[in-house]
PDB file of N, CA and C in Angstrom:
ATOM      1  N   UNK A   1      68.458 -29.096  30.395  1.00  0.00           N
ATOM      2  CA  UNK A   1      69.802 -28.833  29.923  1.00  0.00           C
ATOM      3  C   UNK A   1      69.916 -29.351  28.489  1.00  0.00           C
ATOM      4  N   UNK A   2      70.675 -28.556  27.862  1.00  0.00           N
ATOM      5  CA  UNK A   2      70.417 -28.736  26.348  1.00  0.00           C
ATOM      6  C   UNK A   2      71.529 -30.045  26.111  1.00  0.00           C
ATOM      7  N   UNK A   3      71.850 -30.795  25.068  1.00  0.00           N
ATOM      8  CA  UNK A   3      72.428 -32.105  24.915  1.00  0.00           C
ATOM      9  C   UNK A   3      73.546 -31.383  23.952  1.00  0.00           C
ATOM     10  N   UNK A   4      75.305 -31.684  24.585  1.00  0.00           N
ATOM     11  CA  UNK A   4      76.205 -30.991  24.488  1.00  0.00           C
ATOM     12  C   UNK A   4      76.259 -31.445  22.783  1.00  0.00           C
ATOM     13  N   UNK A   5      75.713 -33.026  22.461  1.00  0.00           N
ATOM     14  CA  UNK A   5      76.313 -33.650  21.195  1.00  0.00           C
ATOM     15  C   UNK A   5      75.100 -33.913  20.504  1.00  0.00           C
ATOM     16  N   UNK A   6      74.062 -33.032  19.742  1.00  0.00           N
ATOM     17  CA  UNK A   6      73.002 -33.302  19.511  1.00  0.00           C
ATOM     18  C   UNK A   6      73.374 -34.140  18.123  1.00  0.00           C
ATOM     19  N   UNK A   7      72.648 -35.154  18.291  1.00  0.00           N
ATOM     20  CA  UNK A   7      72.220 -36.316  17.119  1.00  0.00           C
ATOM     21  C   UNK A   7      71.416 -35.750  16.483  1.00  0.00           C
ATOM     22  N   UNK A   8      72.168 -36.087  14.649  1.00  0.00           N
ATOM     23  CA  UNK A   8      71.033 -36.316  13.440  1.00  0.00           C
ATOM     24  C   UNK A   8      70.253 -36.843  13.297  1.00  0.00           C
ATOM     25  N   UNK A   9      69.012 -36.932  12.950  1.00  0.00           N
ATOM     26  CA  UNK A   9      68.500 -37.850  12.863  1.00  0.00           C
ATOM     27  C   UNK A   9      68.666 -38.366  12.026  1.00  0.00           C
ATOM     28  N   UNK A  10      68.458 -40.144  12.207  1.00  0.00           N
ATOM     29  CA  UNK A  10      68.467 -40.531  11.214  1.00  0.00           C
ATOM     30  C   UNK A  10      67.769 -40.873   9.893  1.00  0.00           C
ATOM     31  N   UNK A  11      68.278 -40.853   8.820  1.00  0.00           N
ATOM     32  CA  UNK A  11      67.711 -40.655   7.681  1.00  0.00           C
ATOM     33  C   UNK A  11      66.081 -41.875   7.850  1.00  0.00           C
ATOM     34  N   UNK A  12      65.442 -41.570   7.055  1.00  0.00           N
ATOM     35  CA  UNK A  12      64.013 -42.968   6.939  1.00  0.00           C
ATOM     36  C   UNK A  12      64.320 -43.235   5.462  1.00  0.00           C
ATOM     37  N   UNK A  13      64.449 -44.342   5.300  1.00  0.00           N
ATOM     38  CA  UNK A  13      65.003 -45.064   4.086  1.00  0.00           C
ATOM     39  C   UNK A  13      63.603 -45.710   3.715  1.00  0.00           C
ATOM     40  N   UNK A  14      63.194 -45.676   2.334  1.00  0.00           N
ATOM     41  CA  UNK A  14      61.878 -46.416   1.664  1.00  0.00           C
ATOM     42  C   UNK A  14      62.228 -48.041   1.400  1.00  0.00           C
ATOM     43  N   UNK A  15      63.287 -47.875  -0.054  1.00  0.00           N
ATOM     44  CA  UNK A  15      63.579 -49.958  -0.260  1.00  0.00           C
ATOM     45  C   UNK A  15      64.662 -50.017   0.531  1.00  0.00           C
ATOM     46  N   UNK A  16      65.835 -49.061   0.713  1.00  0.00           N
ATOM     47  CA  UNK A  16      67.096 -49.826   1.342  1.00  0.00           C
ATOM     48  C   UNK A  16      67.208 -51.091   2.226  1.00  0.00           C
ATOM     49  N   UNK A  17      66.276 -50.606   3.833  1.00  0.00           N
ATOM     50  CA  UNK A  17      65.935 -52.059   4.215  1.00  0.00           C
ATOM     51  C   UNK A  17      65.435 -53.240   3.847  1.00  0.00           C
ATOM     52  N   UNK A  18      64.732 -52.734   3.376  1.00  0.00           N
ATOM     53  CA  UNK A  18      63.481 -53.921   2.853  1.00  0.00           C
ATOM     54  C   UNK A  18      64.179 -54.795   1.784  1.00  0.00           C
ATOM     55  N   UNK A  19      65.218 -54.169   0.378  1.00  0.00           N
ATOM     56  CA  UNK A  19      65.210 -54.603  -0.367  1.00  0.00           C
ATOM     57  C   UNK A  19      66.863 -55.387  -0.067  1.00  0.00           C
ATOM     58  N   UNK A  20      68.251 -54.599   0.991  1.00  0.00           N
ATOM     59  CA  UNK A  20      69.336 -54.766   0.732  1.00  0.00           C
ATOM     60  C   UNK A  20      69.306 -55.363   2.146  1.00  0.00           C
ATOM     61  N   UNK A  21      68.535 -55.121   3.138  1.00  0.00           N
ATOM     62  CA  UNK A  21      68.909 -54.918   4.747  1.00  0.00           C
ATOM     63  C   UNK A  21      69.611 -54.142   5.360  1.00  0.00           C
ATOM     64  N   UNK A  22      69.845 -52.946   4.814  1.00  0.00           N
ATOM     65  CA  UNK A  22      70.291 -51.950   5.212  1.00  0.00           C
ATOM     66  C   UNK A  22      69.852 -50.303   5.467  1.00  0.00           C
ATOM     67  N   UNK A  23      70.578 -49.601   6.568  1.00  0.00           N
ATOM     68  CA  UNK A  23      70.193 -48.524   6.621  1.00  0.00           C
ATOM     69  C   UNK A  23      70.982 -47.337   6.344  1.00  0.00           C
ATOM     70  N   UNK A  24      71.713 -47.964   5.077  1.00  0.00           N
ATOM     71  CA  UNK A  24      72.912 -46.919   5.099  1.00  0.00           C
ATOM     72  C   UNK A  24      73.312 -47.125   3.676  1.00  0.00           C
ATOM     73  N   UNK A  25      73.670 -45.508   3.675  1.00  0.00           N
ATOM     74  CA  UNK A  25      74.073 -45.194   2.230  1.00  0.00           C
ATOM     75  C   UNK A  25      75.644 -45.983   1.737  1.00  0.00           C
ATOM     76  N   UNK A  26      76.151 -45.663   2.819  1.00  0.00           N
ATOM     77  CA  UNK A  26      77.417 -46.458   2.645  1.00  0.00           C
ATOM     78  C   UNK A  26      77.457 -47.774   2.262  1.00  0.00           C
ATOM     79  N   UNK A  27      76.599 -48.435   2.992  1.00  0.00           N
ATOM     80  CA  UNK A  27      76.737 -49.874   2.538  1.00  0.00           C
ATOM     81  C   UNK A  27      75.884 -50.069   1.434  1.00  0.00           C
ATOM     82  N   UNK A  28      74.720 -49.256   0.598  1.00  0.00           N
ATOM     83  CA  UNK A  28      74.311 -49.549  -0.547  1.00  0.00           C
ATOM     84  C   UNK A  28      75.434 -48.991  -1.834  1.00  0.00           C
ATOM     85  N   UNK A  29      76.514 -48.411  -1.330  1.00  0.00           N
ATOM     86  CA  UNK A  29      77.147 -48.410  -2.763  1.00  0.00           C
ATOM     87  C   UNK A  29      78.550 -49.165  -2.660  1.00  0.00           C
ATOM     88  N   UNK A  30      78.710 -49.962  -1.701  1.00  0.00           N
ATOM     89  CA  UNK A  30      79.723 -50.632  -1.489  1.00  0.00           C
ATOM     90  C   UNK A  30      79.444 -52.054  -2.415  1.00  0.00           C
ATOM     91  N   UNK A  31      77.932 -52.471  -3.021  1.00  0.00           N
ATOM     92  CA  UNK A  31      77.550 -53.717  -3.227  1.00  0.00           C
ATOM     93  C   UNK A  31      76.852 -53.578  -4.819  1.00  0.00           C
ATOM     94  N   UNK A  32      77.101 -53.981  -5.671  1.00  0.00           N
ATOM     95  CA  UNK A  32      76.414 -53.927  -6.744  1.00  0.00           C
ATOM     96  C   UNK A  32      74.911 -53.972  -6.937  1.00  0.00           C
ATOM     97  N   UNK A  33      75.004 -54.365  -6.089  1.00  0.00           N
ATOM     98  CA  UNK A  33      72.683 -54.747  -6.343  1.00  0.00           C
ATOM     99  C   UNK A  33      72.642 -52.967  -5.223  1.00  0.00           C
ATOM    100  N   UNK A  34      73.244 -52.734  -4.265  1.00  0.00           N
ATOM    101  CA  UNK A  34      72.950 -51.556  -3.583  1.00  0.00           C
ATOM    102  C   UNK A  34      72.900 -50.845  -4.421  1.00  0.00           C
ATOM    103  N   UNK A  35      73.987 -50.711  -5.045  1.00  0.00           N
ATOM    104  CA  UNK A  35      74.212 -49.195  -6.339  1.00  0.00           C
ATOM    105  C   UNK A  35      72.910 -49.680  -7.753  1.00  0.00           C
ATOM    106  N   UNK A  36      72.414 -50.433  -7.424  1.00  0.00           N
ATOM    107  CA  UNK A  36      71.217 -50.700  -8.416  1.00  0.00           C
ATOM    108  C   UNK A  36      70.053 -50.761  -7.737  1.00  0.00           C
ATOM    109  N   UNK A  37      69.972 -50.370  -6.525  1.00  0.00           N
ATOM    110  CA  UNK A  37      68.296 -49.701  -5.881  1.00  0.00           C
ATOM    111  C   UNK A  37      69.001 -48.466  -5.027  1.00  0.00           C
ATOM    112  N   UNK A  38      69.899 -47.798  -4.934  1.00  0.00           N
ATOM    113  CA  UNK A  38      70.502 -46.438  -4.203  1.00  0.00           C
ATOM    114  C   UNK A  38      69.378 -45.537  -5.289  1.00  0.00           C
ATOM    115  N   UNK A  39      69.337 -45.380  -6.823  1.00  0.00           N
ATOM    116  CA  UNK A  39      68.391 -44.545  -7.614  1.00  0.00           C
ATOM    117  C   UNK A  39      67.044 -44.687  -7.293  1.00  0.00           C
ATOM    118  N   UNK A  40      66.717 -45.617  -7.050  1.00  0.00           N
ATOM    119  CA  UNK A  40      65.524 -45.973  -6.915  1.00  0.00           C
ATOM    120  C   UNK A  40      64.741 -45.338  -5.326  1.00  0.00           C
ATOM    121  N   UNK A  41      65.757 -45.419  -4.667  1.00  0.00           N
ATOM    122  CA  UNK A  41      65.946 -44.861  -2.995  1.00  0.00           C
ATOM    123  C   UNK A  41      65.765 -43.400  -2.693  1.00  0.00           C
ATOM    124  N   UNK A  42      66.680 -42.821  -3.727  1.00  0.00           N
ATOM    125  CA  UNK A  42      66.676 -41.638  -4.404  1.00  0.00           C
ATOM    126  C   UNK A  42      65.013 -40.811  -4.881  1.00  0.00           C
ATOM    127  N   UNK A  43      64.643 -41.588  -5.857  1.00  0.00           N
ATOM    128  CA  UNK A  43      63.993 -41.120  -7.375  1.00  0.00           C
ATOM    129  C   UNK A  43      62.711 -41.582  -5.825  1.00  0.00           C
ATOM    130  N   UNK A  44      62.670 -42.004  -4.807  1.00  0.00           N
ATOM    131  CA  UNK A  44      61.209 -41.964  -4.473  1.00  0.00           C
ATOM    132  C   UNK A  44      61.067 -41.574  -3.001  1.00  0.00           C
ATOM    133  N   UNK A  45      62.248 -41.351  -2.490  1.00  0.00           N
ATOM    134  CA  UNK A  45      62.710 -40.712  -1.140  1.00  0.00           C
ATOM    135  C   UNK A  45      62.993 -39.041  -1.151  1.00  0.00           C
ATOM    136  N   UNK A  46      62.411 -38.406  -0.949  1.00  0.00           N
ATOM    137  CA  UNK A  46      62.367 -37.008  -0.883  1.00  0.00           C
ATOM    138  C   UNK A  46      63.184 -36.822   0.418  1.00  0.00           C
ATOM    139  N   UNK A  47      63.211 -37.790   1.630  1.00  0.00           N
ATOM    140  CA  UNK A  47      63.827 -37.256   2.513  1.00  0.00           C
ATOM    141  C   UNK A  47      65.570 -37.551   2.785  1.00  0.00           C
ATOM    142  N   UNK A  48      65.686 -37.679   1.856  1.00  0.00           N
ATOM    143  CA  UNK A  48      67.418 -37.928   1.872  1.00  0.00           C
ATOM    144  C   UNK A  48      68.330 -36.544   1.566  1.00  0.00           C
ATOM    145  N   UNK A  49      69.351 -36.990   2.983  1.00  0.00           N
ATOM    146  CA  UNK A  49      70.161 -35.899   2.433  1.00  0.00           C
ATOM    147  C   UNK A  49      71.325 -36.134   1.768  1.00  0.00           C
ATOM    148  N   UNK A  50      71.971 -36.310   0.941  1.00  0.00           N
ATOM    149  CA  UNK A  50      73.117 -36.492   0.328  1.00  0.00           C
ATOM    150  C   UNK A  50      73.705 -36.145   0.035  1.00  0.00           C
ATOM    151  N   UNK A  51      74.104 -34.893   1.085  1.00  0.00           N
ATOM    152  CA  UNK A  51      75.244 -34.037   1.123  1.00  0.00           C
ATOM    153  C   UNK A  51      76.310 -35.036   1.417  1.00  0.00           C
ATOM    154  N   UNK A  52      76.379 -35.827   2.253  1.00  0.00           N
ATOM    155  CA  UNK A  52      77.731 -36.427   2.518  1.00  0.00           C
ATOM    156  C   UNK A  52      78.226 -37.214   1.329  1.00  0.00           C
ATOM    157  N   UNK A  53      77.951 -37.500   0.366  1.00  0.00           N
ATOM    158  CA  UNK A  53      78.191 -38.430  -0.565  1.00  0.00           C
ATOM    159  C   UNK A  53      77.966 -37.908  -1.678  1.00  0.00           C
ATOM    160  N   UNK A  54      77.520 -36.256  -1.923  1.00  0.00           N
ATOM    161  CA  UNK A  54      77.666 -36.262  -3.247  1.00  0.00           C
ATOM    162  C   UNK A  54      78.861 -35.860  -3.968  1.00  0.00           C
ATOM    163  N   UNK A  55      80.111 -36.532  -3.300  1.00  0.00           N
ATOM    164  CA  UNK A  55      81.063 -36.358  -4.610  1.00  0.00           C
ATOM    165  C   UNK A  55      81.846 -37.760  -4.776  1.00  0.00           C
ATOM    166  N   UNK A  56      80.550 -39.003  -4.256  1.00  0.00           N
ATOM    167  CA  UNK A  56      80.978 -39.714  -4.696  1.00  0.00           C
ATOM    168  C   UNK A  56      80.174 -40.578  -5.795  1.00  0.00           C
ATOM    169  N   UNK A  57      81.294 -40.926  -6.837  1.00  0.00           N
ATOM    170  CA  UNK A  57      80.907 -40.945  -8.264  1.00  0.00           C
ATOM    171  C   UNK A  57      79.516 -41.771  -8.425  1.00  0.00           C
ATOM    172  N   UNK A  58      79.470 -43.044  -7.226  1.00  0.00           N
ATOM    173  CA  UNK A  58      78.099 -44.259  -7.569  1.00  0.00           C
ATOM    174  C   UNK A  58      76.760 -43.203  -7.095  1.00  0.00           C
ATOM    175  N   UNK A  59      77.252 -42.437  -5.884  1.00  0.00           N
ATOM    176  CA  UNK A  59      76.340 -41.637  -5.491  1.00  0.00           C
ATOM    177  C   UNK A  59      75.620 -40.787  -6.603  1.00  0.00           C
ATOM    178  N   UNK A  60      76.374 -39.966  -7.305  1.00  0.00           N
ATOM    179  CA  UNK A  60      76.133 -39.006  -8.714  1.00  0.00           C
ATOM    180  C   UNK A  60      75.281 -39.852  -9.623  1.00  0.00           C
ATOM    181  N   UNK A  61      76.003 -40.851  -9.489  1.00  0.00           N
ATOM    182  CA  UNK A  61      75.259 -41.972 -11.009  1.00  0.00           C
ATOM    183  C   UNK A  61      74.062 -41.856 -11.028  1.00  0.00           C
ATOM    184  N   UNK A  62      73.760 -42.616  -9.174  1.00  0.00           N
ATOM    185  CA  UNK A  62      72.540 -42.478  -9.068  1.00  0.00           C
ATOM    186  C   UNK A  62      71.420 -41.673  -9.015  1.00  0.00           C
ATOM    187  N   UNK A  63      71.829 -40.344  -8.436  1.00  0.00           N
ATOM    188  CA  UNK A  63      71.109 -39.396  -8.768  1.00  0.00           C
ATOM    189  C   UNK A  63      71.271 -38.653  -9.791  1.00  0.00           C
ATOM    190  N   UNK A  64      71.763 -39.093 -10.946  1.00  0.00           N
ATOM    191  CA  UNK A  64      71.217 -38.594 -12.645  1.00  0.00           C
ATOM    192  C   UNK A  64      70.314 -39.789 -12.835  1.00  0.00           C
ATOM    193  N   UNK A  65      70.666 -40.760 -12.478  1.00  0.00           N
ATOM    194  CA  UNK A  65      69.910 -41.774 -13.010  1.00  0.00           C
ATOM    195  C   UNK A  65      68.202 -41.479 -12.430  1.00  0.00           C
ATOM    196  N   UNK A  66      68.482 -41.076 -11.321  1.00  0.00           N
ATOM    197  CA  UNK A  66      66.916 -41.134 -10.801  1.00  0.00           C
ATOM    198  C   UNK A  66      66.105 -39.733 -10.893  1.00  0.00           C
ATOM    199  N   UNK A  67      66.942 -38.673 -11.410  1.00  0.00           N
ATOM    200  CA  UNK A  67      66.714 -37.469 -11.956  1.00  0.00           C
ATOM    201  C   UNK A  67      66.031 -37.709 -13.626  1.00  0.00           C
ATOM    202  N   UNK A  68      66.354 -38.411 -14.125  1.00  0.00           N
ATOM    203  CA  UNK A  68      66.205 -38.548 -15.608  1.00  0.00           C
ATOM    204  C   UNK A  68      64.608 -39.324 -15.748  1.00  0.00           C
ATOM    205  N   UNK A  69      64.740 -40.465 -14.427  1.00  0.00           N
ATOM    206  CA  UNK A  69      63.536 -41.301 -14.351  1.00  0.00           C
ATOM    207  C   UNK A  69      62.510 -40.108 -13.997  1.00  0.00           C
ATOM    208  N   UNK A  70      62.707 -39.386 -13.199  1.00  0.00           N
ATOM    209  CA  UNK A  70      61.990 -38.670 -12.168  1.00  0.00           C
ATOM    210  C   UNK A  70      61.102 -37.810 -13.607  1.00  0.00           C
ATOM    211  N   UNK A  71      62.129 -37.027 -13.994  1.00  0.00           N
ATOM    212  CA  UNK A  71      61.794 -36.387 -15.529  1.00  0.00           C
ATOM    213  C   UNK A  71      60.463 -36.781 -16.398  1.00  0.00           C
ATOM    214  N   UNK A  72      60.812 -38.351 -16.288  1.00  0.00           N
ATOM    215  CA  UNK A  72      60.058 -39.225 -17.711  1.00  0.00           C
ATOM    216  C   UNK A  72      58.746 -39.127 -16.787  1.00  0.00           C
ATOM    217  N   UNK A  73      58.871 -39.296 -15.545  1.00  0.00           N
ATOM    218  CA  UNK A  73      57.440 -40.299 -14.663  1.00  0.00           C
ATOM    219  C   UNK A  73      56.912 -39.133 -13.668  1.00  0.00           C
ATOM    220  N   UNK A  74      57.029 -38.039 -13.597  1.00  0.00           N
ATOM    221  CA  UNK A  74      57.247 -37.205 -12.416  1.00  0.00           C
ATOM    222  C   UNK A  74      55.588 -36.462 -12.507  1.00  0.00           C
ATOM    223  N   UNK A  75      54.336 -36.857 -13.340  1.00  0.00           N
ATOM    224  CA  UNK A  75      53.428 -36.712 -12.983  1.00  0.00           C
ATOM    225  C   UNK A  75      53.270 -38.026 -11.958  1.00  0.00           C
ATOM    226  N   UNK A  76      52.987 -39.054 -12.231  1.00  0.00           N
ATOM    227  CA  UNK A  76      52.882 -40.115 -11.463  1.00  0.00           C
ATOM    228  C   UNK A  76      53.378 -40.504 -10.458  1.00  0.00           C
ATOM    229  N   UNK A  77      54.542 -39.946  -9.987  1.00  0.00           N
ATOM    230  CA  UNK A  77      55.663 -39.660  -8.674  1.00  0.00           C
ATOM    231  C   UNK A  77      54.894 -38.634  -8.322  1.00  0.00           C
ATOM    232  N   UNK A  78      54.968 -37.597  -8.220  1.00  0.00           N
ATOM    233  CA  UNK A  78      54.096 -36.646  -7.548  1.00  0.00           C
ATOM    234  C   UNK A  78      52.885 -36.694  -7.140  1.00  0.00           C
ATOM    235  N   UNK A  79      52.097 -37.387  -8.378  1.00  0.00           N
ATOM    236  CA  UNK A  79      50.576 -37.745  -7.438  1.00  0.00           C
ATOM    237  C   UNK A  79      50.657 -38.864  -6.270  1.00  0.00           C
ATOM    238  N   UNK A  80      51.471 -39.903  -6.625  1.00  0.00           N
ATOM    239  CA  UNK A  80      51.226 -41.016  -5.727  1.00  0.00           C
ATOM    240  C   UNK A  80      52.160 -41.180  -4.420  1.00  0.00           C
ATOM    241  N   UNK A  81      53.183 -39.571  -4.659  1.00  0.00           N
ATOM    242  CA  UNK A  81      54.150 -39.645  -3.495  1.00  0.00           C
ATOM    243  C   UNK A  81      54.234 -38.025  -2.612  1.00  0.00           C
ATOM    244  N   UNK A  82      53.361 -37.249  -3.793  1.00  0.00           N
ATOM    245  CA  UNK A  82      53.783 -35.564  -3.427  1.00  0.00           C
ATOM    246  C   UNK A  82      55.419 -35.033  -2.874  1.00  0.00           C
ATOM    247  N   UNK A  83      56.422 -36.148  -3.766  1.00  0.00           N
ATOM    248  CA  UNK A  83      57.676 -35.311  -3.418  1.00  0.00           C
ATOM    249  C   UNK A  83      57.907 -34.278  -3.812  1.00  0.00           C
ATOM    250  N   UNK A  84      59.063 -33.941  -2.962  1.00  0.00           N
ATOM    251  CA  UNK A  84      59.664 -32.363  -3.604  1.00  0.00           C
ATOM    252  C   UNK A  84      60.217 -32.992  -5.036  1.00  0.00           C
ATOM    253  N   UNK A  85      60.246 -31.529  -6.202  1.00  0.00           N
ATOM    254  CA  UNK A  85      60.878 -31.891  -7.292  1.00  0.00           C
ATOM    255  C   UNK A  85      62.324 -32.438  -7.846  1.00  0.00           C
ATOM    256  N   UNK A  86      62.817 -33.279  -8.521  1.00  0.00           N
ATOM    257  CA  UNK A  86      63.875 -33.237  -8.458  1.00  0.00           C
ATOM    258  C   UNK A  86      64.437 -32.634 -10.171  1.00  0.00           C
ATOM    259  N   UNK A  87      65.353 -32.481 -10.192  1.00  0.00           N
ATOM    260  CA  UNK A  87      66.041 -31.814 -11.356  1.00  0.00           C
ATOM    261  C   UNK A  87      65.412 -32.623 -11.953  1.00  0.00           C
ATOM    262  N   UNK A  88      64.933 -31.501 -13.846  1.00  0.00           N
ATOM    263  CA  UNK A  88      64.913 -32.017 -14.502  1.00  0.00           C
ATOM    264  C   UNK A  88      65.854 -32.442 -15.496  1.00  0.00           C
ATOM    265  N   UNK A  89      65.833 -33.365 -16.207  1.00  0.00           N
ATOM    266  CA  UNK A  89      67.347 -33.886 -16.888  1.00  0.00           C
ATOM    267  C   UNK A  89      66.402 -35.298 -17.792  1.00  0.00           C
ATOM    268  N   UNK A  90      66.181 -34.141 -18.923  1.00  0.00           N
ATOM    269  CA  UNK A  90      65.979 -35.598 -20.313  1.00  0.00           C
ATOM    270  C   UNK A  90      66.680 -36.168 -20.791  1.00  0.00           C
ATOM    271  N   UNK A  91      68.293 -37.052 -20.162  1.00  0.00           N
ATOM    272  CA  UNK A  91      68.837 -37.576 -20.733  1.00  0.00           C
ATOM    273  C   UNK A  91      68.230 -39.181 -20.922  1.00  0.00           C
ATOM    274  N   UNK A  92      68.683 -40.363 -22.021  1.00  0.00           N
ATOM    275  CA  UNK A  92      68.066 -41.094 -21.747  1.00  0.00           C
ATOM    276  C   UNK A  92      67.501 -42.282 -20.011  1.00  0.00           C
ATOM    277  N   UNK A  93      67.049 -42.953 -20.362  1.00  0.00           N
ATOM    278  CA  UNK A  93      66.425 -43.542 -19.380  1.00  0.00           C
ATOM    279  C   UNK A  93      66.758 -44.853 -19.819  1.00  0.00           C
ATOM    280  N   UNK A  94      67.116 -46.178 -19.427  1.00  0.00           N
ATOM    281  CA  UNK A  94      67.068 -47.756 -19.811  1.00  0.00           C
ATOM    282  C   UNK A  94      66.002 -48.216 -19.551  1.00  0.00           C
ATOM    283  N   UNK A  95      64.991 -48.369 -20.524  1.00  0.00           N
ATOM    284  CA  UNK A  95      63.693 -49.340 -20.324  1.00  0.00           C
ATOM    285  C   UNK A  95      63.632 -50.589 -19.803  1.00  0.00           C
ATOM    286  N   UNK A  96      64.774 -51.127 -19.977  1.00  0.00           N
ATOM    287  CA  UNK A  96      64.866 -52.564 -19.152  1.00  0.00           C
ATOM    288  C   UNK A  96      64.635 -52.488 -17.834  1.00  0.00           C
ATOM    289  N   UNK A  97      64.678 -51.368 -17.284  1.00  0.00           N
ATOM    290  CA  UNK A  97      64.447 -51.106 -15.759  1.00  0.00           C
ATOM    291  C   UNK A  97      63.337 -50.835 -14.966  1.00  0.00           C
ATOM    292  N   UNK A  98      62.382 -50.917 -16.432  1.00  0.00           N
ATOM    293  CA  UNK A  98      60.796 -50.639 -15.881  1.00  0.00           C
ATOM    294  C   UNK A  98      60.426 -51.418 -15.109  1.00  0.00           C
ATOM    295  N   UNK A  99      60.604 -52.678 -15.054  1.00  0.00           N
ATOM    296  CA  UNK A  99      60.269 -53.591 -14.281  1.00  0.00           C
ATOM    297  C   UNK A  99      60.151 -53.413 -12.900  1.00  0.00           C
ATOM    298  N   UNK A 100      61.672 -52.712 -12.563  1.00  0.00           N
ATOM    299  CA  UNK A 100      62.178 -52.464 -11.109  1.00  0.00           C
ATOM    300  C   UNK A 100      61.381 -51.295 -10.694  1.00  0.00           C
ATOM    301  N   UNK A 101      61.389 -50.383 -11.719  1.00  0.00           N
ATOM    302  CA  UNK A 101      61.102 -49.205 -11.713  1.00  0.00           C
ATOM    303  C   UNK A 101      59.502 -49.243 -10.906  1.00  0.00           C
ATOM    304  N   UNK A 102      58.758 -50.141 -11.795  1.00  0.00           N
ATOM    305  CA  UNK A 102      56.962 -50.438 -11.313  1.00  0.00           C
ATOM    306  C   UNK A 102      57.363 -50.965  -9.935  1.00  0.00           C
ATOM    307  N   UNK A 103      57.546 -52.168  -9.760  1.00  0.00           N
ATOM    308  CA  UNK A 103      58.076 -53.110  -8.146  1.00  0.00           C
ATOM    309  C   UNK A 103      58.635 -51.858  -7.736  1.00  0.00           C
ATOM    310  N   UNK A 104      58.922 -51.189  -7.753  1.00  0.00           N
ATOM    311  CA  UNK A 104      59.769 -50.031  -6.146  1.00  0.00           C
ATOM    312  C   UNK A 104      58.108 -49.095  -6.019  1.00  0.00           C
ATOM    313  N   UNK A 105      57.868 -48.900  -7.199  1.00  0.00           N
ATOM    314  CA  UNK A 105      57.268 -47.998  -7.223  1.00  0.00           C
ATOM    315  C   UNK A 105      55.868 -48.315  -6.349  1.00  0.00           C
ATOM    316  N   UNK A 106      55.371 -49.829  -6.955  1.00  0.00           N
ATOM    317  CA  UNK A 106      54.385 -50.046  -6.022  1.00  0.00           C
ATOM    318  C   UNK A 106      54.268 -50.297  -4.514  1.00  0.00           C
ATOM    319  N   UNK A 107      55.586 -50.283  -4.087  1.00  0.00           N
ATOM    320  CA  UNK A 107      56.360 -51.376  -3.047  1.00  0.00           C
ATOM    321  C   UNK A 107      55.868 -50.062  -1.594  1.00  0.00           C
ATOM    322  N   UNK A 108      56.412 -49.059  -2.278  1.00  0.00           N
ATOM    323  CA  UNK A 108      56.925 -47.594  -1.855  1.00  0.00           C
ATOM    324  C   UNK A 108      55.560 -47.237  -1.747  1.00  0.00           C
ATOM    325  N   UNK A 109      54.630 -47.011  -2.149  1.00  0.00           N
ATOM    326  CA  UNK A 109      53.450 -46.733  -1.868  1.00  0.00           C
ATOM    327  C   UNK A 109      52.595 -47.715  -1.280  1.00  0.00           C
ATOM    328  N   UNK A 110      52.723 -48.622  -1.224  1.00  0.00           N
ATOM    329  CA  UNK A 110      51.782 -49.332  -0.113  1.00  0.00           C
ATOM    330  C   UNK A 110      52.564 -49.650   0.899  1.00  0.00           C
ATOM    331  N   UNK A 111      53.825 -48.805   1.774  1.00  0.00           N
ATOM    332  CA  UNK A 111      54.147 -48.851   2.859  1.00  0.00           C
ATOM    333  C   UNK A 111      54.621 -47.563   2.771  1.00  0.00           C
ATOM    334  N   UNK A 112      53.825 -46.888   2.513  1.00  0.00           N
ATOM    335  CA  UNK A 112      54.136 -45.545   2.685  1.00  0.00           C
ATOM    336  C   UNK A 112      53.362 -44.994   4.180  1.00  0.00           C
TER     337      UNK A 112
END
């Protein structure tokens, strides 16, 4: 018998847990350090859907923000992750963020 209320599954999150303790989009943009790894969540998670949240503004941020990264780095994302593409968008990028940018990046591939 088929299941009257079939469940989504739920999303598989790369840093959210690991980095905030969480498994939810909601609670990474409710928190300032969330809305500062939600791009990062983004820019290396191919499997997110973010239909429910994209008209909200931290949500957007983040995905220009991780669209723009994706842009600059997206040979090196692709070899070491084979995601789907994400928009391209050469607007600038903040270098101060390389830091985070490398740490997710390595983080994400050796628990991949």
């Amino acid at each position: 018998m088929s299941d009257p209320f079939p469940q989504r599954p739920e999303p598989s999150f790369v840093l959210l847990p690991a980095y905030l303790g969480t498994t939810s989009v909601e609670e990474a943009v409710e928190t300032a350090r969330g809305r500062r790894v939600l791009w990062l969540e983004i820019l290396l998670n191919d499997r997110l859907d973010l239909t429910p949240w994209q008209t909200d503004p931290a949500v957007q941020e983040a995905y220009h923000t991780a669209c723009r990264w994706y842009t600059h780095y997206r040979r090196l994302l692709t070899y070491l992750f084979n995601r789907a593409p994400l928009p391209i968008d050469f607007g600038p990028i903040d270098f101060r963020e390389y830091r985070t940018f490398a740490e997710a990046v390595y983080f994400a591939y050796a628990h991949r």
